[in-house]
N, C-alpha and C. Protein backbone atom coordinates (compact mmCIF):
# COMPACT_ATOMS: atom_id res chain seq x y z
N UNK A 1 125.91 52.52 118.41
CA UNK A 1 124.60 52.72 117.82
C UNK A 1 124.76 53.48 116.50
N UNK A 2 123.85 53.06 115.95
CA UNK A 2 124.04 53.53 114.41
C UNK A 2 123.58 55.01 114.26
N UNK A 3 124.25 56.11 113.46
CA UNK A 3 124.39 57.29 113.86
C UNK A 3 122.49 57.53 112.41
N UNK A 4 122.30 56.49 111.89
CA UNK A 4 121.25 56.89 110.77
C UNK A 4 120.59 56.22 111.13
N UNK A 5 120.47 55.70 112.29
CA UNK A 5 118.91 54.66 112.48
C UNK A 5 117.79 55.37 112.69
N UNK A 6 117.86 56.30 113.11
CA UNK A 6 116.68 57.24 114.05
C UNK A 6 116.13 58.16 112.49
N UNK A 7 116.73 58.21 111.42
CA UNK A 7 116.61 58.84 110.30
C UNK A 7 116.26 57.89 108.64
N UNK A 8 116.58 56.96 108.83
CA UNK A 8 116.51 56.08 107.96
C UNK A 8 115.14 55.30 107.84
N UNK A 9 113.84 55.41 106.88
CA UNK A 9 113.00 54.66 106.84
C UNK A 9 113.28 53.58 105.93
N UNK A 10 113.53 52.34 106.78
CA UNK A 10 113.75 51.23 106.00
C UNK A 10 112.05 50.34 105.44
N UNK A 11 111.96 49.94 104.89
CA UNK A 11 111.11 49.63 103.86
C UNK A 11 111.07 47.79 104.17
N UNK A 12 109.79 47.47 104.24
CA UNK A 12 109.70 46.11 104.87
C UNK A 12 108.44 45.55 103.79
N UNK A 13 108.59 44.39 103.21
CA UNK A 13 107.31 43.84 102.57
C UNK A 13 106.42 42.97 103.78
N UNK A 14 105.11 43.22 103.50
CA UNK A 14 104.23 42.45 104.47
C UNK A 14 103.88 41.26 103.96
N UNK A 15 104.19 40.35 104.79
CA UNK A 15 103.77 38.48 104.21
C UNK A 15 102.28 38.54 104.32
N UNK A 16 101.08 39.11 104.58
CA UNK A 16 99.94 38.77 103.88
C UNK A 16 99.54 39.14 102.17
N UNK A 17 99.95 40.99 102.15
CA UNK A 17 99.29 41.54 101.01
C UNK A 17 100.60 42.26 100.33
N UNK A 18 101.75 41.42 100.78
CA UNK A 18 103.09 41.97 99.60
C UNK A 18 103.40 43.65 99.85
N UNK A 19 102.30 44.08 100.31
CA UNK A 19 102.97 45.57 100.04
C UNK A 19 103.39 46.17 101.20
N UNK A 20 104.71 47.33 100.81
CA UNK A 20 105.90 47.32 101.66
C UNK A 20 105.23 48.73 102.55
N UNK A 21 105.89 48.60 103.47
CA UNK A 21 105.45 49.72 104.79
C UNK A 21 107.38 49.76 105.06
N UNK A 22 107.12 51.55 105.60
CA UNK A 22 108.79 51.82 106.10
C UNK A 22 108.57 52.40 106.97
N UNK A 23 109.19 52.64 107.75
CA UNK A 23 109.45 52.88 109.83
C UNK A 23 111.08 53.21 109.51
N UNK A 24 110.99 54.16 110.57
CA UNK A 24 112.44 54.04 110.80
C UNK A 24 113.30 53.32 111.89
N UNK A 25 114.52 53.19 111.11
CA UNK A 25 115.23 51.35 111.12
C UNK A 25 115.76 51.31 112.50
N UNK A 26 115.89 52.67 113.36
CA UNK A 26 115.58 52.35 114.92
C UNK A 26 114.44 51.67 115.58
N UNK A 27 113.33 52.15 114.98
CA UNK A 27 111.96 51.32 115.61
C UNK A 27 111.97 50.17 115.07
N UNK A 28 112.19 49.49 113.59
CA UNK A 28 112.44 48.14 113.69
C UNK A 28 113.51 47.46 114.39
N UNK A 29 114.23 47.82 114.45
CA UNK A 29 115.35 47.36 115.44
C UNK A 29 115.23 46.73 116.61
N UNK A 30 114.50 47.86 117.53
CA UNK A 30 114.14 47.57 118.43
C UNK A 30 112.70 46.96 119.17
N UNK A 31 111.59 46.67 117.48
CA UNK A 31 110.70 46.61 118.13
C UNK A 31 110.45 44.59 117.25
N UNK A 32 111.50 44.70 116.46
CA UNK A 32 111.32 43.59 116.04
C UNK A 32 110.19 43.22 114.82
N UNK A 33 109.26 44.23 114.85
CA UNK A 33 108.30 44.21 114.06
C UNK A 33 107.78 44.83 113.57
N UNK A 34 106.58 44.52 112.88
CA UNK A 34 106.17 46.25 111.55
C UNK A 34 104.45 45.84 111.68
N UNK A 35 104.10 46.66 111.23
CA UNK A 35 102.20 46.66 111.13
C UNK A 35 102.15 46.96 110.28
N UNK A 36 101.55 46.51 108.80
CA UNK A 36 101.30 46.66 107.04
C UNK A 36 100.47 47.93 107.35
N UNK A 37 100.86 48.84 106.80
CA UNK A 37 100.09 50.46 106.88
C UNK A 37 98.30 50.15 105.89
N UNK A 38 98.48 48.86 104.62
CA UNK A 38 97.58 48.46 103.97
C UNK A 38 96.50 47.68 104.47
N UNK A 39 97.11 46.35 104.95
CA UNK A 39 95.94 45.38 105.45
C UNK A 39 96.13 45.36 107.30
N UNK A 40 97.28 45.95 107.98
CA UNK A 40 97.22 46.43 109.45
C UNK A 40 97.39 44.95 109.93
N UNK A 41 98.26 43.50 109.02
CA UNK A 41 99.05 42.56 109.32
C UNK A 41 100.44 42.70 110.16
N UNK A 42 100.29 42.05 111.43
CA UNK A 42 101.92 42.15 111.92
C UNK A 42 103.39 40.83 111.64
N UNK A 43 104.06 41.71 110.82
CA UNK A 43 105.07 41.01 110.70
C UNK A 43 105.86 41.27 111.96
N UNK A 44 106.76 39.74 111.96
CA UNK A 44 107.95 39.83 112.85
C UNK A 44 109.12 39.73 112.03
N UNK A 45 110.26 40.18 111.95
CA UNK A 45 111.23 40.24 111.46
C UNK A 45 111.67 38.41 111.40
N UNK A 46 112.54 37.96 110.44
CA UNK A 46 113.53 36.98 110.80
C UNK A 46 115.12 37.58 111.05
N UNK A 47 115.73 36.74 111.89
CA UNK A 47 117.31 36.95 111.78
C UNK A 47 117.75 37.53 110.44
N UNK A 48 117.23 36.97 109.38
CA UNK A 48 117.99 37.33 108.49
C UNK A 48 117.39 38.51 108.04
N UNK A 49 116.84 38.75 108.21
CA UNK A 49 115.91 40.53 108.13
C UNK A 49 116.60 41.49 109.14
N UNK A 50 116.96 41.31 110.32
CA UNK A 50 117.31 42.10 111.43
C UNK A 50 118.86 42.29 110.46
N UNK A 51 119.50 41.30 110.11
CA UNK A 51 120.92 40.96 109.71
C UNK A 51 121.24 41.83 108.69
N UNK A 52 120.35 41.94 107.40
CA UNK A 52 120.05 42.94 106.57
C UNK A 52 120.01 44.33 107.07
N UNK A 53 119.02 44.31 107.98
CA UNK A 53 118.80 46.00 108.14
C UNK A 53 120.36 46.17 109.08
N UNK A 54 121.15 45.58 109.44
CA UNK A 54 122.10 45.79 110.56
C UNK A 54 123.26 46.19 109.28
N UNK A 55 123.48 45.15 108.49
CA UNK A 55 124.35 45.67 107.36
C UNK A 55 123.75 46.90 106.47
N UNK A 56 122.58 46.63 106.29
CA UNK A 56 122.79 48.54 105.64
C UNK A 56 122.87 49.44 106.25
N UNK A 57 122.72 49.40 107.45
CA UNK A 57 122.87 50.47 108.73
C UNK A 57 124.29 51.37 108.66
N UNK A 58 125.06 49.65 108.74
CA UNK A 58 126.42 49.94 109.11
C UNK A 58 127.09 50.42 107.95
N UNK A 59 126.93 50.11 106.35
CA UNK A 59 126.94 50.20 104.88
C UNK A 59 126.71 52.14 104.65
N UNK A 60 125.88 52.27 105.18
CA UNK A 60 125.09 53.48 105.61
C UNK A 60 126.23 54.62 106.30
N UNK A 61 126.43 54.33 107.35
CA UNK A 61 127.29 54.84 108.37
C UNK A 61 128.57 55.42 107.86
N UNK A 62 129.27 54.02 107.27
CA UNK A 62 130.86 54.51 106.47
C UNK A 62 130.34 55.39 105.35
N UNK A 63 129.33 55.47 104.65
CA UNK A 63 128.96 56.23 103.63
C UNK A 63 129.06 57.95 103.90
N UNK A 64 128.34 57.91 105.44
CA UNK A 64 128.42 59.09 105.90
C UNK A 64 129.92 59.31 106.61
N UNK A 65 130.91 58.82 106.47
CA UNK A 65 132.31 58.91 106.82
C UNK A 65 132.97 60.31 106.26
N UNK A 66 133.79 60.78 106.41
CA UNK A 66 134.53 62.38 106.26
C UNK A 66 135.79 61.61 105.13
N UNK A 67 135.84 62.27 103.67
CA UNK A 67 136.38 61.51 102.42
C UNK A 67 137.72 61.24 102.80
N UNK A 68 138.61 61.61 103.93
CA UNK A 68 139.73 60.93 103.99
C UNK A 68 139.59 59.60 104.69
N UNK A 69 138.77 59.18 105.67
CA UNK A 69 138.05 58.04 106.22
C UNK A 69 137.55 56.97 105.26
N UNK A 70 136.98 57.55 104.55
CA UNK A 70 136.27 56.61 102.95
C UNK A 70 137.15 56.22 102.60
N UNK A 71 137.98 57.11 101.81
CA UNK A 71 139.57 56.94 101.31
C UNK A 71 140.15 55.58 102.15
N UNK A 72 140.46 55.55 102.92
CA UNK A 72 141.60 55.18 103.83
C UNK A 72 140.00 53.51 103.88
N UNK A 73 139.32 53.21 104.10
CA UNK A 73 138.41 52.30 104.17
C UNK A 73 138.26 51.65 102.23
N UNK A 74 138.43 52.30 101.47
CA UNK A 74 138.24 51.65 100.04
C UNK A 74 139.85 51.13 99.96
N UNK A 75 140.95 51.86 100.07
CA UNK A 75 142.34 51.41 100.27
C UNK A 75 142.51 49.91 100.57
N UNK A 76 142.07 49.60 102.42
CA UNK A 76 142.14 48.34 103.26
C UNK A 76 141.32 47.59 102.38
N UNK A 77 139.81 47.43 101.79
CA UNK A 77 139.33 47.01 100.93
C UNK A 77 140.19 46.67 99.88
N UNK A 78 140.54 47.24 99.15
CA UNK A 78 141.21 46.89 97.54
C UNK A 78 142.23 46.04 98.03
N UNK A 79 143.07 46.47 99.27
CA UNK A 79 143.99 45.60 100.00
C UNK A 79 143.83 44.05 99.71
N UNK A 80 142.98 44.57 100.82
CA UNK A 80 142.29 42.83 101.10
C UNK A 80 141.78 41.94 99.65
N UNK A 81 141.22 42.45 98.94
CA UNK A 81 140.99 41.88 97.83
C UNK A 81 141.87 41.45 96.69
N UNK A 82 143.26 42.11 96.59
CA UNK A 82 144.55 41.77 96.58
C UNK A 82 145.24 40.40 96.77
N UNK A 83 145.03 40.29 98.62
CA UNK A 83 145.47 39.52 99.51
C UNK A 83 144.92 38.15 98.44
């Protein structure tokens, strides 16, 4: 489980009136969906929305990593990009 979900208000646009409402990215996670704080429209997430918030989660996470961890994670990176 993601150690910033419970802390992170991720930011969602509403498909009636465009404007964005944020929750934190544990309660979308798990609830699949958002209520426009403006017009009180319920969105449901798509896969590729859940997929998003799952990669910045995780994007998130190594960020909060201890700098020899970072280190040692940009290294295997540059590696691989090498390869």
């Amino acid at each position: 489980m993601s150690l910033v979900a419970a802390v992170v208000q991720y930011p969602l646009p509403c498909a009636e009136c465009k404007s964005y409402t944020s929750r934190p990215a544990a309660v979308i996670r798990d609830e699949r969906k958002i209520t426009c704080r403006v017009c009180g429209s319920v969105t449901r997430l798509s896969d590729q929305q859940l997929e998003s918030l799952e990669r910045t989660l995780e994007h998130m996470n190594v960020c909060g990593l201890r700098k020899d961890a970072l280190e040692d994670t940009c290294k295997e990176a540059e590696e691989a990009v090498a390869d």
